[in-house]
Protein backbone atom coordinates (compact mmCIF):
# COMPACT_ATOMS: atom_id res chain seq x y z
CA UNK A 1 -24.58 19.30 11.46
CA UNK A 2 -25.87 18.19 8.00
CA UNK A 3 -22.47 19.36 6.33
CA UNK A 4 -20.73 17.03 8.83
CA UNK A 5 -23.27 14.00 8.60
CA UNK A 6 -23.03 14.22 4.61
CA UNK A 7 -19.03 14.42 4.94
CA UNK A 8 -19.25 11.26 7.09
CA UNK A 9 -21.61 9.37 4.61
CA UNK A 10 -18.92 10.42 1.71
CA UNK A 11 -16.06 8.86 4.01
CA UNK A 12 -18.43 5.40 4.56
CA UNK A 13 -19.00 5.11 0.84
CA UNK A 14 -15.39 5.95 -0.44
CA UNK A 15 -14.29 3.03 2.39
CA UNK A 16 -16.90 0.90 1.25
CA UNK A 17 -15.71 1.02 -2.36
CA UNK A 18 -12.47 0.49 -1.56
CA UNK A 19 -13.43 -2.39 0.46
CA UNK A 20 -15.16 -3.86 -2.53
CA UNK A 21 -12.11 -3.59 -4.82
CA UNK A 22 -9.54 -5.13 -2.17
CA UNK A 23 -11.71 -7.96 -2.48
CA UNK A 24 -11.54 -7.95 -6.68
CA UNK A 25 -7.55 -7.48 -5.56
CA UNK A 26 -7.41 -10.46 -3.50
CA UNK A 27 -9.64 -12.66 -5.97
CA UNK A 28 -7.67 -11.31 -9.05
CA UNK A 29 -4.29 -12.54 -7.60
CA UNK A 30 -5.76 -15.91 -6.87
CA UNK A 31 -5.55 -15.98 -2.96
CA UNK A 32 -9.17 -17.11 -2.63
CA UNK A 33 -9.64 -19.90 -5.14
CA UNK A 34 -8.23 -22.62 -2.95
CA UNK A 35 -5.84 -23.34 -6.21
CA UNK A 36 -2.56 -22.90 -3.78
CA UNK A 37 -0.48 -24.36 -6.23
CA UNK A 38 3.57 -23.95 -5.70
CA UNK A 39 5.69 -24.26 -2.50
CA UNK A 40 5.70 -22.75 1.01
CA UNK A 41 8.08 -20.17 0.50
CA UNK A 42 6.14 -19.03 -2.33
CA UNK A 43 2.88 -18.71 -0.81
CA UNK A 44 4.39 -17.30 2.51
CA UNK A 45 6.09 -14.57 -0.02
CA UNK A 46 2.54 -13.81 -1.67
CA UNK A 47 0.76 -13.61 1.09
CA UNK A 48 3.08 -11.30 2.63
CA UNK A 49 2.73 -9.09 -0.37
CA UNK A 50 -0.86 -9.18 -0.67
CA UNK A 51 -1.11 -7.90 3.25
CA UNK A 52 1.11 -5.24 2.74
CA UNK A 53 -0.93 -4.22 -0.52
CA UNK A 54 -3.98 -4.44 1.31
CA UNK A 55 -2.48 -2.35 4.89
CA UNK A 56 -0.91 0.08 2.38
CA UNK A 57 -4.47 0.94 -0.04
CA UNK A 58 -6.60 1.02 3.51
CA UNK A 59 -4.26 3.51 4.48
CA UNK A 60 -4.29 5.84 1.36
CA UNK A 61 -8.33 5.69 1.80
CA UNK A 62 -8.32 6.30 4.78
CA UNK A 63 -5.73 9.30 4.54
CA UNK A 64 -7.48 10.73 1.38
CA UNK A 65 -10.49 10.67 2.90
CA UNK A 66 -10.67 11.03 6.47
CA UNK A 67 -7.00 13.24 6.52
CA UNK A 68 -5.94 9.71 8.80
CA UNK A 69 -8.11 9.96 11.45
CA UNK A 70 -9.50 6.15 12.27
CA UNK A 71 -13.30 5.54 13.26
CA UNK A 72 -14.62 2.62 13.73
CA UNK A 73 -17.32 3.38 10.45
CA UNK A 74 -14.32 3.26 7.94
CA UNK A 75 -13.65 -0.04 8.84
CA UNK A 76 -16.97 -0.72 9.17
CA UNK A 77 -17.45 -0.05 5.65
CA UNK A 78 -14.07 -1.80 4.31
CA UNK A 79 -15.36 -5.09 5.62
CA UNK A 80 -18.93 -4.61 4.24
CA UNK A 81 -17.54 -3.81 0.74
CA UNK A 82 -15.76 -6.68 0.53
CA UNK A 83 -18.29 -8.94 2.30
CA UNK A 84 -21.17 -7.64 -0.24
CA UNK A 85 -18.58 -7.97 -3.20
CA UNK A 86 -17.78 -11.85 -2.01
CA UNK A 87 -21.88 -12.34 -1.68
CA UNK A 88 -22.60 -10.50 -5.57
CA UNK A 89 -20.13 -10.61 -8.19
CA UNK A 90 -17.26 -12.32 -7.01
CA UNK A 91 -17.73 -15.07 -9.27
CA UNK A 92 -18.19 -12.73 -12.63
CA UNK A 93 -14.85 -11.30 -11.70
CA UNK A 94 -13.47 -14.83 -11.18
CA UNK A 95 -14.52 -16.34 -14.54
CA UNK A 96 -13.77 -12.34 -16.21
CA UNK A 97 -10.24 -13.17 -14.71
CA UNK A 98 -10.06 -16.66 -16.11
CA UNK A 99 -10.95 -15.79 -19.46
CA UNK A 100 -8.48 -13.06 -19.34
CA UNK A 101 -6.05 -15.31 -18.66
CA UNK A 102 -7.26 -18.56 -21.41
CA UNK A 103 -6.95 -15.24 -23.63
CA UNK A 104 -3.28 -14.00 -22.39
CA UNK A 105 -1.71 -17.65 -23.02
CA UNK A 106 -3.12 -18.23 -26.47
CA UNK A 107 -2.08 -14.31 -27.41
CA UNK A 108 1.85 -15.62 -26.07
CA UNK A 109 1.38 -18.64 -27.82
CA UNK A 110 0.72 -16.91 -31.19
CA UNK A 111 3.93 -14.60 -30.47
CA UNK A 112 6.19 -17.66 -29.37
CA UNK A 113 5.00 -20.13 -32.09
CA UNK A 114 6.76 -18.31 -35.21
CA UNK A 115 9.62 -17.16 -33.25
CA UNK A 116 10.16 -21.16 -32.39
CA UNK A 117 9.94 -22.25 -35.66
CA UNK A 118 11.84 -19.46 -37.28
CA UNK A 119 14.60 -20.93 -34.42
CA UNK A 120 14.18 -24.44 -35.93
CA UNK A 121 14.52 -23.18 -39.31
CA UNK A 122 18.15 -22.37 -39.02
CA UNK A 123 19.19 -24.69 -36.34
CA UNK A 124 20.45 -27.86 -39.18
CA UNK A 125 22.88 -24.27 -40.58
CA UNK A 126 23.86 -22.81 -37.86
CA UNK A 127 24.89 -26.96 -36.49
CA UNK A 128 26.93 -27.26 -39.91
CA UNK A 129 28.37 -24.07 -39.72
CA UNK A 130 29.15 -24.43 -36.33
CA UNK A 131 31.16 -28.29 -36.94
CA UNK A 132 32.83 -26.38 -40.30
CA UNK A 133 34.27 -23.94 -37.74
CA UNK A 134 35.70 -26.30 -35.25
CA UNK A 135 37.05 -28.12 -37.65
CA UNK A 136 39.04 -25.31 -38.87
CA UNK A 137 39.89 -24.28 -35.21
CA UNK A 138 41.34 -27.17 -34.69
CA UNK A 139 43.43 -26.69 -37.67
CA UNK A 140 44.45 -24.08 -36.78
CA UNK A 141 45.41 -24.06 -33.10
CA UNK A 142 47.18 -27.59 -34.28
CA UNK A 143 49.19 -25.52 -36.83
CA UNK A 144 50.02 -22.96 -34.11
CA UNK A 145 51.08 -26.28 -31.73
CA UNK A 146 53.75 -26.85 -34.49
CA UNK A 147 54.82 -23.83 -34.89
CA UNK A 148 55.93 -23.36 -30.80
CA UNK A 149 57.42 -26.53 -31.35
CA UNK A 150 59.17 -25.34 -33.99
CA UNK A 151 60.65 -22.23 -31.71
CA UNK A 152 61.52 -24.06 -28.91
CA UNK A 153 63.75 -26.71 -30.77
CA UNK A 154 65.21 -23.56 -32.54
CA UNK A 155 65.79 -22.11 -29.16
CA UNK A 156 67.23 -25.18 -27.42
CA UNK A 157 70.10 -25.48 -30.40
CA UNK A 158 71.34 -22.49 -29.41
């Protein structure tokens, strides 16, 4: 009886855990911020994904732990772990994720700026170069023009 009670408190916590990270899921991705920025299609598209995410994870915790079997504690426990994450540290894993992301766009920016200017840096060239070579193109194909012209008076003498 002990043995089963102890597997059963294993089952609540591993449930509970995972409830506590769908929430750090759902707040990572942005869903609870209120910031629904972008169209309709969009946010139908992410919320779609985020359900399935969420229906998929509850189901690998549940089959991990509990071989599938649904009681009412392991959902008990997935909506306490993500009610007691939203009531404690939902908002140190908000501003963590902000900062992560002020940090991401300045580390792209430092990548992007020198490949910009390096792109700047031979654009007047590679403009010169590139009116040089249509100039002999033309030339060229105007030469060729001749040329037929050439042929088919040739051919139409005879």
């Amino acid at each position: 009886m002990e043995l089963m009670l102890k597997n059963e408190m294993y089952i609540f916590v591993g449930t509970f855990l995972g409830g506590v990270f769908l929430g750090m899921f759902s707040d990572i991705l942005g869903l609870s911020s209120g910031k629904k920025a972008g169209n309709v299609v969009f946010l139908g598209i992410r919320d779609i994904f985020f359900c399935l995410c969420m229906a998929t994870f509850s189901f690998i915790i549940i089959y991990m732990l509990n071989n599938g079997e649904l009681r009412w504690y392991e959902i008990t426990g997935i909506i306490m772990g993500v009610v007691l994450y939203t009531l404690t540290i939902k908002k140190y894993v908000i501003s963590a994720t902000e900062y992560v992301k002020k940090l991401l766009k300045k580390f792209i920016f430092l990548i992007i700026t020198p490949i910009i200017k390096i792109f700047k840096l031979f654009k007047v060239p590679y403009n010169k170069v590139k009116i040089i070579i249509k100039k002999v193109f033309k030339t060229v194909k105007y030469k060729q023009i001749l040329k037929i012209k050439q042929i088919k008076y040739i051919f139409k003498k005879i």
